[in-house]
PDB file of N, CA and C in Angstrom:
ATOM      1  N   UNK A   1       7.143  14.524 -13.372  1.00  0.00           N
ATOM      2  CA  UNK A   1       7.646  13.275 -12.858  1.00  0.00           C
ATOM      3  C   UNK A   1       8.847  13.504 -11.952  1.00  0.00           C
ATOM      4  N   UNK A   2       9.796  14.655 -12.265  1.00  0.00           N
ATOM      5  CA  UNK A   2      10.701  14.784 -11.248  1.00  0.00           C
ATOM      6  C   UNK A   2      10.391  14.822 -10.059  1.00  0.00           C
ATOM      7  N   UNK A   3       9.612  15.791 -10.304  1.00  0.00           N
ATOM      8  CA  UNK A   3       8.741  16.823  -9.060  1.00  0.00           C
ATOM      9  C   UNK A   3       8.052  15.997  -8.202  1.00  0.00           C
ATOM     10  N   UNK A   4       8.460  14.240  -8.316  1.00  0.00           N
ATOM     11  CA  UNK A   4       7.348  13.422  -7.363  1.00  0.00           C
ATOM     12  C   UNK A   4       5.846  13.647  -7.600  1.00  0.00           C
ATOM     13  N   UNK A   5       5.457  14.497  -8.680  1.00  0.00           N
ATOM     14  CA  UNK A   5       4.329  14.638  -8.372  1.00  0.00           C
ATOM     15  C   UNK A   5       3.518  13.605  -9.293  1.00  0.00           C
ATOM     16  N   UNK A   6       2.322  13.099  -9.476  1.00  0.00           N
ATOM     17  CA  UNK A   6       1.517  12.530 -10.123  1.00  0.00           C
ATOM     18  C   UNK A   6       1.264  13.269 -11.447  1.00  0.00           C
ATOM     19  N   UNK A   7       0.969  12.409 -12.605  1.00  0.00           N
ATOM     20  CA  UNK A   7       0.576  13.383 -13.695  1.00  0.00           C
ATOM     21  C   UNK A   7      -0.837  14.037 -13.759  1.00  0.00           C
ATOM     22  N   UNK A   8      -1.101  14.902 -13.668  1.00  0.00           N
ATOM     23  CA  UNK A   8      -2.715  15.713 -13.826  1.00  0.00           C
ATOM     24  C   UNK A   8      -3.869  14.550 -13.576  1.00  0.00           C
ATOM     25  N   UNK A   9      -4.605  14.687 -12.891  1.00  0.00           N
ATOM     26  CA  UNK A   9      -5.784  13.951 -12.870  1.00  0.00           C
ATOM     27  C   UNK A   9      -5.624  12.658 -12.237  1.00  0.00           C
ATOM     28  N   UNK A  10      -4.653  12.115 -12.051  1.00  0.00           N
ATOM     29  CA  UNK A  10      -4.437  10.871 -11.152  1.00  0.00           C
ATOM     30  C   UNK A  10      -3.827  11.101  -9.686  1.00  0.00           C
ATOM     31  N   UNK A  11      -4.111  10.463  -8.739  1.00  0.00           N
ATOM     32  CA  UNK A  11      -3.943  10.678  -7.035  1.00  0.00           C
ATOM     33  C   UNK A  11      -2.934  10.235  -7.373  1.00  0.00           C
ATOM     34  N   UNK A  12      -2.156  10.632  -5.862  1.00  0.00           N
ATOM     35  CA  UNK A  12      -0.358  11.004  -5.129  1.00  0.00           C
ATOM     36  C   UNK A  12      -1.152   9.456  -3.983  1.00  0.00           C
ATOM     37  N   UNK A  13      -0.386   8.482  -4.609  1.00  0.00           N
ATOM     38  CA  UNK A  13      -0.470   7.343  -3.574  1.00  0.00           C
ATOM     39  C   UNK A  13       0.855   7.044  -2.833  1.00  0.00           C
ATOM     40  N   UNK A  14       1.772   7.688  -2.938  1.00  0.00           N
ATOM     41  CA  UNK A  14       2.606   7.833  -2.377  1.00  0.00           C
ATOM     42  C   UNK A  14       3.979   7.266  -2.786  1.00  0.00           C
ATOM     43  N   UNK A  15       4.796   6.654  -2.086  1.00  0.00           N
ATOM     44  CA  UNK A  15       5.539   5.958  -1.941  1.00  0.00           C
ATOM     45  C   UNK A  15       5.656   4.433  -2.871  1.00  0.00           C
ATOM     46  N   UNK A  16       5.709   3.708  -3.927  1.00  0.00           N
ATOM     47  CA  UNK A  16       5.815   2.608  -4.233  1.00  0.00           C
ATOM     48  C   UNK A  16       5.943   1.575  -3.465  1.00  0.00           C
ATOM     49  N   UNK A  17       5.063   0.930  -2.841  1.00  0.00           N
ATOM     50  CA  UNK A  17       5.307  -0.495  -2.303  1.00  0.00           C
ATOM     51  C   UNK A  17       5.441  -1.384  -2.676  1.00  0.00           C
ATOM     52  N   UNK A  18       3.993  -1.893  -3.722  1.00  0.00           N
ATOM     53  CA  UNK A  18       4.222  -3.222  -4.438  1.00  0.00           C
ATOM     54  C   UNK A  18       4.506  -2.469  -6.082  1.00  0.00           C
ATOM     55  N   UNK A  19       5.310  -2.717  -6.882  1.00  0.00           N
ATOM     56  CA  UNK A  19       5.639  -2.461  -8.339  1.00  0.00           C
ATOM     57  C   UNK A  19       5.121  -3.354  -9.041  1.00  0.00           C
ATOM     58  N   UNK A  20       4.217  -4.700  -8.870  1.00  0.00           N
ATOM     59  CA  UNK A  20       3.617  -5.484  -9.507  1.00  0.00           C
ATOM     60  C   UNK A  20       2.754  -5.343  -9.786  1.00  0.00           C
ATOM     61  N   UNK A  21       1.928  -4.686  -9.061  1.00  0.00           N
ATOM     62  CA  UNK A  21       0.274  -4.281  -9.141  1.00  0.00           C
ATOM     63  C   UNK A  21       0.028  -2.269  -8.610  1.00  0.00           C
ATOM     64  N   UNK A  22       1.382  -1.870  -8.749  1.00  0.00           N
ATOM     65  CA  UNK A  22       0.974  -0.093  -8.806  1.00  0.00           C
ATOM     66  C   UNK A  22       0.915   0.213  -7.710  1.00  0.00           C
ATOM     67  N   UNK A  23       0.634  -0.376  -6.264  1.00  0.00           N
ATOM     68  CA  UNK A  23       0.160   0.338  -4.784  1.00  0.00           C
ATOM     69  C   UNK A  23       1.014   0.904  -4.214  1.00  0.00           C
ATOM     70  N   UNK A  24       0.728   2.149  -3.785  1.00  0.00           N
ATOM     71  CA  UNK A  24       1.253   2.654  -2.962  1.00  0.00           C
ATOM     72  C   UNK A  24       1.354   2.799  -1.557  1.00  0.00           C
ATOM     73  N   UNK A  25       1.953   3.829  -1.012  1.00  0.00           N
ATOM     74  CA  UNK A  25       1.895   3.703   0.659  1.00  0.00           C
ATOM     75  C   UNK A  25       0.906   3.788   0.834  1.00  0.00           C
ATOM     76  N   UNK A  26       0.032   5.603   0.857  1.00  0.00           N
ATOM     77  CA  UNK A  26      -0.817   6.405   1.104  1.00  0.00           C
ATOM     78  C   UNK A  26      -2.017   5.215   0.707  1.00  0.00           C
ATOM     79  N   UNK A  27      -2.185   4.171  -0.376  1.00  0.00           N
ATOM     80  CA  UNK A  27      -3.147   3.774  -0.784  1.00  0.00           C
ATOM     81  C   UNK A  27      -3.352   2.479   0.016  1.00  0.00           C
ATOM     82  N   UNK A  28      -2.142   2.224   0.897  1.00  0.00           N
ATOM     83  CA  UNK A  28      -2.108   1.092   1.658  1.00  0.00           C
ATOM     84  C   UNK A  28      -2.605   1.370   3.075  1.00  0.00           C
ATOM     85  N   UNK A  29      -1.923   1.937   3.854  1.00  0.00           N
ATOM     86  CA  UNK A  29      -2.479   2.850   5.207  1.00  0.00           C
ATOM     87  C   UNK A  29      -3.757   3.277   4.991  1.00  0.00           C
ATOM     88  N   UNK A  30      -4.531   3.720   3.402  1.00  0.00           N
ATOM     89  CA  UNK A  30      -5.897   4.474   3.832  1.00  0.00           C
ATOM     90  C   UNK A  30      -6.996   3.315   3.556  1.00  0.00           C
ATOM     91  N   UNK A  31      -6.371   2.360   3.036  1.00  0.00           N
ATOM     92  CA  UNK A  31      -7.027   0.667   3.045  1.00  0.00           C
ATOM     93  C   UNK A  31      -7.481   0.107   4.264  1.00  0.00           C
ATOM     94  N   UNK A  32      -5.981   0.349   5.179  1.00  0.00           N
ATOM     95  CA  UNK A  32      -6.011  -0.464   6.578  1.00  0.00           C
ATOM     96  C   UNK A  32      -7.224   0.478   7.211  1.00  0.00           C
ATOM     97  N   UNK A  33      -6.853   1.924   7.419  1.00  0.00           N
ATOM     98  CA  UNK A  33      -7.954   2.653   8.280  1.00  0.00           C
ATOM     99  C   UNK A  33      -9.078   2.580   7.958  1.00  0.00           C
ATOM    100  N   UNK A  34      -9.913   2.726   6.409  1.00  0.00           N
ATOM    101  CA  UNK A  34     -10.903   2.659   6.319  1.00  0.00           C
ATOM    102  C   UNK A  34     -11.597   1.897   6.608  1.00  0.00           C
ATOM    103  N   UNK A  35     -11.175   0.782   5.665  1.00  0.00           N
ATOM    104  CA  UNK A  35     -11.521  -0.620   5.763  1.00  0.00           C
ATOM    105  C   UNK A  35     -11.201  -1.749   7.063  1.00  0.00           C
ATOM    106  N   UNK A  36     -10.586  -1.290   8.101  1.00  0.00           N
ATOM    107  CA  UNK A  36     -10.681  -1.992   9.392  1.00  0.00           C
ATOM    108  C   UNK A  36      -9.842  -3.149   9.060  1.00  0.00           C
ATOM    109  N   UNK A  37      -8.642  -3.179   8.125  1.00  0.00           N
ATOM    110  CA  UNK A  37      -7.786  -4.421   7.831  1.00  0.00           C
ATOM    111  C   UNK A  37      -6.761  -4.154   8.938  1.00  0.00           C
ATOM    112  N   UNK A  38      -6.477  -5.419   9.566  1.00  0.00           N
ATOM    113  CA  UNK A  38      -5.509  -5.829   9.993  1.00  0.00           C
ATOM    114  C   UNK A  38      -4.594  -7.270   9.993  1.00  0.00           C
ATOM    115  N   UNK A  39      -4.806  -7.717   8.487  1.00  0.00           N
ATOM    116  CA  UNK A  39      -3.609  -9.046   8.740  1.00  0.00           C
ATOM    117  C   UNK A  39      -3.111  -8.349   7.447  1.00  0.00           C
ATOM    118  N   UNK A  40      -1.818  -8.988   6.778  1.00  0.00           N
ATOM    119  CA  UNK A  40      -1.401  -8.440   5.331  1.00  0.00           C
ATOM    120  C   UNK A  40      -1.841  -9.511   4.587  1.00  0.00           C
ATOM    121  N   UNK A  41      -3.065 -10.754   4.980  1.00  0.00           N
ATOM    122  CA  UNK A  41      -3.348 -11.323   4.043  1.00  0.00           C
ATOM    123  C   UNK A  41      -5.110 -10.490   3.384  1.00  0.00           C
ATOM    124  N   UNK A  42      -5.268  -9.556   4.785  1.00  0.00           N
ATOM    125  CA  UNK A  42      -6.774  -9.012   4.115  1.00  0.00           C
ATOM    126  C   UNK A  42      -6.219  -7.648   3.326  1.00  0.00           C
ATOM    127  N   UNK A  43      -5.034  -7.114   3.187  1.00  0.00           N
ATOM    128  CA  UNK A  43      -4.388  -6.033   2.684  1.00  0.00           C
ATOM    129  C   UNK A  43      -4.228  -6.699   1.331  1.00  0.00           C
ATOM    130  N   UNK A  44      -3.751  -7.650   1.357  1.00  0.00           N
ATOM    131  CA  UNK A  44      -3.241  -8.682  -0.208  1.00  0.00           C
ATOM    132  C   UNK A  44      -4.242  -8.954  -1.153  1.00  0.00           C
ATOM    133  N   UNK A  45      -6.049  -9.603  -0.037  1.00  0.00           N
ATOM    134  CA  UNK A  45      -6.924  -9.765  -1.397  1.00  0.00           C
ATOM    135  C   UNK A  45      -7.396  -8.020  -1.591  1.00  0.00           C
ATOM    136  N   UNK A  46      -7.489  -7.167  -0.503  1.00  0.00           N
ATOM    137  CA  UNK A  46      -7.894  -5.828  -0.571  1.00  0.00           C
ATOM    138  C   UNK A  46      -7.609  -5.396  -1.964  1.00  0.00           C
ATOM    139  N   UNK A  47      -6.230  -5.557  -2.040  1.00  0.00           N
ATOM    140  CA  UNK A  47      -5.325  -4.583  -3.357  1.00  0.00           C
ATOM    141  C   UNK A  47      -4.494  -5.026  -3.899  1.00  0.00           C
ATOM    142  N   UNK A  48      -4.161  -6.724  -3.973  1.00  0.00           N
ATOM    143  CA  UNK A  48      -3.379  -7.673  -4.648  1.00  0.00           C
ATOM    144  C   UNK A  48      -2.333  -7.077  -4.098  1.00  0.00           C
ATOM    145  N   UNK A  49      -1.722  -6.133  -3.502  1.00  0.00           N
ATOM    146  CA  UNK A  49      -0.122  -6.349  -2.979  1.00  0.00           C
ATOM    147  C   UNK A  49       0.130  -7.403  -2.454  1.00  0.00           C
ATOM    148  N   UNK A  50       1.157  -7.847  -2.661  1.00  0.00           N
ATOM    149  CA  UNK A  50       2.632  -9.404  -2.086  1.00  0.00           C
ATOM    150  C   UNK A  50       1.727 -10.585  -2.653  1.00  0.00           C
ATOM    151  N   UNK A  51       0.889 -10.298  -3.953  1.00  0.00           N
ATOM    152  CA  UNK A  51       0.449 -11.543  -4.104  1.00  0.00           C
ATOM    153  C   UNK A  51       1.283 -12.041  -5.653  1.00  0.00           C
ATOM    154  N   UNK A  52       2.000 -11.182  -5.779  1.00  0.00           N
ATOM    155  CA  UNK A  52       2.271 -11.508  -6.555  1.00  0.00           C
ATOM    156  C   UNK A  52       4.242 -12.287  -7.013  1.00  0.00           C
ATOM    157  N   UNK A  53       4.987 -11.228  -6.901  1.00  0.00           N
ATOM    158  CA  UNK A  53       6.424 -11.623  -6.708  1.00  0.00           C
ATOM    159  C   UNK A  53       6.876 -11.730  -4.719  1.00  0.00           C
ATOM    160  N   UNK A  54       5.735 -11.271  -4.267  1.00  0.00           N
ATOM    161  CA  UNK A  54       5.962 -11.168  -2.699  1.00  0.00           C
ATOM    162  C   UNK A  54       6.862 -10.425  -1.877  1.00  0.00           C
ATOM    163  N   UNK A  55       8.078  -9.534  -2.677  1.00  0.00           N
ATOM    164  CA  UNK A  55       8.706  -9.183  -2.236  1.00  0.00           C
ATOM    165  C   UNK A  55       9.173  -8.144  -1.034  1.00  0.00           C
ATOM    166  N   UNK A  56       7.176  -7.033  -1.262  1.00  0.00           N
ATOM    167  CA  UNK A  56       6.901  -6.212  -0.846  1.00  0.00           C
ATOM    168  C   UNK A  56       6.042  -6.750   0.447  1.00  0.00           C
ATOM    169  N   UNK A  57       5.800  -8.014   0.505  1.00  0.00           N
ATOM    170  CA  UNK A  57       5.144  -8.788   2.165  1.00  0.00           C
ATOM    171  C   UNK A  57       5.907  -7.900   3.436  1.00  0.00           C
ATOM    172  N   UNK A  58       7.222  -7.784   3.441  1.00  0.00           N
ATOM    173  CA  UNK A  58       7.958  -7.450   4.917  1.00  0.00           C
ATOM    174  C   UNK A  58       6.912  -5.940   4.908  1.00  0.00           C
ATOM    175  N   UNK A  59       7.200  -5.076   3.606  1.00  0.00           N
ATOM    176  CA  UNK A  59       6.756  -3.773   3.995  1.00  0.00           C
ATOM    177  C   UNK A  59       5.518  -3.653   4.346  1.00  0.00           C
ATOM    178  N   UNK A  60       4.562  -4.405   3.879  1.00  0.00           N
ATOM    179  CA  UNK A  60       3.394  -4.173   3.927  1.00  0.00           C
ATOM    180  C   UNK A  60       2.981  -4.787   5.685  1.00  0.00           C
ATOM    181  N   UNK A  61       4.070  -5.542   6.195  1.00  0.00           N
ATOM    182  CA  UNK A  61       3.741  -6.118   7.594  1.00  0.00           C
ATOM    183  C   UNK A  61       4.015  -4.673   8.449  1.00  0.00           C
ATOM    184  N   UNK A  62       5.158  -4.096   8.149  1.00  0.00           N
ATOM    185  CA  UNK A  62       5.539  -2.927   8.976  1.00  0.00           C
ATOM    186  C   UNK A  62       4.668  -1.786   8.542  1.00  0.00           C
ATOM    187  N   UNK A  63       4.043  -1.209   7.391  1.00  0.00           N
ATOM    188  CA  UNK A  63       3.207  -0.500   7.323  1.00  0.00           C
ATOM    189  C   UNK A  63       2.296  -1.236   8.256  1.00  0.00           C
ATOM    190  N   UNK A  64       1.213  -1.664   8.272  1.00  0.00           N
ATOM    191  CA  UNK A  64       0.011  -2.707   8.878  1.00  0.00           C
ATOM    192  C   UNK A  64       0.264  -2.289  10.475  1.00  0.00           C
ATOM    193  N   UNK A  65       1.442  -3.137  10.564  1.00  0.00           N
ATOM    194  CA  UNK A  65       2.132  -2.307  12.239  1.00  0.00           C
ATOM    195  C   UNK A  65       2.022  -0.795  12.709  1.00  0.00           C
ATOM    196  N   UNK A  66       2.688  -0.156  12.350  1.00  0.00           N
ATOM    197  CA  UNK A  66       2.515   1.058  12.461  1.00  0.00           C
ATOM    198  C   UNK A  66       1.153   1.819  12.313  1.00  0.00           C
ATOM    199  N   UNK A  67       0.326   1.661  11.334  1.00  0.00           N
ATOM    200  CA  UNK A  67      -0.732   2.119  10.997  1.00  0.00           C
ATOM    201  C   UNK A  67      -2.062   1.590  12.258  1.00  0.00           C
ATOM    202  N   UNK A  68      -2.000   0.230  12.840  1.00  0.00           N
ATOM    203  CA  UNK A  68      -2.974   0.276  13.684  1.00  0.00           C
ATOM    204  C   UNK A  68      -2.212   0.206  15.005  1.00  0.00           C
ATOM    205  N   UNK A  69      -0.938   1.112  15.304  1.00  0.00           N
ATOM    206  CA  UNK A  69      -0.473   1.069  16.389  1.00  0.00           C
ATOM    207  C   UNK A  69      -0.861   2.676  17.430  1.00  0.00           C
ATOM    208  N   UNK A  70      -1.662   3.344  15.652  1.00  0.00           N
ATOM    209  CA  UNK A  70      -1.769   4.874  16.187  1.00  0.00           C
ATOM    210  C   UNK A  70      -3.604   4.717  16.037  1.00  0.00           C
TER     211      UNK A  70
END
């Protein structure tokens, strides 16, 4: 757990975005690319991030940004 790393057998999603529902960065960006999302309301039913306390909405707009800017 220090080590950033994941415990055995579960994926490195990265970064914590939403803490309400577990998502991470890595699991957010590989949402948008795969899956061809681009609003943070198709990111929200995608993986319940900002649906819940909302707090994590700004990040998930600037991830979203960045991610279909490349």
């Amino acid at each position: 757990m220090l080590a950033a790393n994941p415990p055995k057998g579960q994926i490195n999603q990265g970064k914590m975005v939403c803490s309400c529902f577990g998502v991470g960065f890595k699991q957010i960006v590989e949402a948008i690319k795969n899956k061809q999302l681009s609003t943070v309301e198709q990111i929200s039913a995608r993986l319940q991030a900002g649906t819940n306390c909302g707090s994590c909405l700004p990040e998930l707009q600037q991830i979203l940004m960045n991610t279909v800017a490349y």
